[in-house]
Protein backbone atom coordinates (compact mmCIF):
# COMPACT_ATOMS: atom_id res chain seq x y z
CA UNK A 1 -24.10 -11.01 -33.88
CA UNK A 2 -22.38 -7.38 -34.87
CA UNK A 3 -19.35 -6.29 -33.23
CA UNK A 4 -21.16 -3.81 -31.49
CA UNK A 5 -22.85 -6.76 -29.58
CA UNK A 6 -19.83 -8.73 -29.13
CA UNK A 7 -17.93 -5.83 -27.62
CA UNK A 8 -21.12 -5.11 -25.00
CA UNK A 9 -21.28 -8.38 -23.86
CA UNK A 10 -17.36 -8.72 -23.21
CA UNK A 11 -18.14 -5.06 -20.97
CA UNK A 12 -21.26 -6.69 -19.51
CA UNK A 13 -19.06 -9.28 -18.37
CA UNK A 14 -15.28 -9.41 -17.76
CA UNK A 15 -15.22 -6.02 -17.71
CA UNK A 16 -16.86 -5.39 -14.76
CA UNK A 17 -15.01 -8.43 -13.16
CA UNK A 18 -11.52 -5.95 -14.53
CA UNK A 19 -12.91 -2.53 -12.93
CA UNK A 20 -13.88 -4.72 -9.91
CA UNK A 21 -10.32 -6.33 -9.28
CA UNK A 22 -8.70 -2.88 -10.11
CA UNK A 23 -10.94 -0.79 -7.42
CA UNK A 24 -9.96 -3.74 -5.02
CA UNK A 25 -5.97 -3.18 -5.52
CA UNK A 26 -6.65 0.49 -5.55
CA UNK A 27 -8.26 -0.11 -2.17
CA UNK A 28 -5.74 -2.13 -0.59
CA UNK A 29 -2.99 -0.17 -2.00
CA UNK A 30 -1.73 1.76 1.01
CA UNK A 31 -2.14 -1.11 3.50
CA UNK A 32 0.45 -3.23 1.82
CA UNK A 33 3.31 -4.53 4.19
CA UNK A 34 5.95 -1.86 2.97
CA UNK A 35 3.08 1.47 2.79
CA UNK A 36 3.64 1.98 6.09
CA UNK A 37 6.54 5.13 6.26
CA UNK A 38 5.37 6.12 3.20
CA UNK A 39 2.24 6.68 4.78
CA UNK A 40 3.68 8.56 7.92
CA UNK A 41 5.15 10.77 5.73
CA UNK A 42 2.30 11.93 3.66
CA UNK A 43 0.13 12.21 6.84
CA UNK A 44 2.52 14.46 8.34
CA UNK A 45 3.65 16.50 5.32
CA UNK A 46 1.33 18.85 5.89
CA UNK A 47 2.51 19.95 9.45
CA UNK A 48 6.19 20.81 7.40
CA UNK A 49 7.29 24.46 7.24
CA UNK A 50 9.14 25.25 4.30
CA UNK A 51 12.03 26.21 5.92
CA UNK A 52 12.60 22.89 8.09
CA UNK A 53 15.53 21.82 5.59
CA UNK A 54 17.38 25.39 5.97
C-alpha cells in the first residue's frame, strides 16, 4: 500500500469522525453554562450608539 493510500484511508475514516466532533463543539459552543452574558451582549451590541460611553 503507498502512502498516498494510507493517508486516504486515515481521511476516509477518523477524519471524518475529527471534522464531525469539531462541527459538534462548534455547535454547542454558545449554549455552554457560562455563554449566556456573553451572548446578551453580542445580541444587543448592535442597538449601541457610539457615544453611549461619553
Amino acid at each position: 500500500m503507498s502512502t498516498y493510500d494510507n493517508l486516504r484511508h486515515l481521511a476516509d475514516s477518523w477524519g471524518l469522525v475529527a471534522m464531525g466532533v469539531v462541527f459538534l463543539l462548534l455547535c454547542l459552543w454558545p449554549f455552554r453554562p457560562g455563554a449566556s452574558a456573553m451572548n446578551t451582549e453580542a445580541a444587543n451590541s448592535i442597538f449601541k450608539d457610539e457615544n453611549d460611553g461619553q
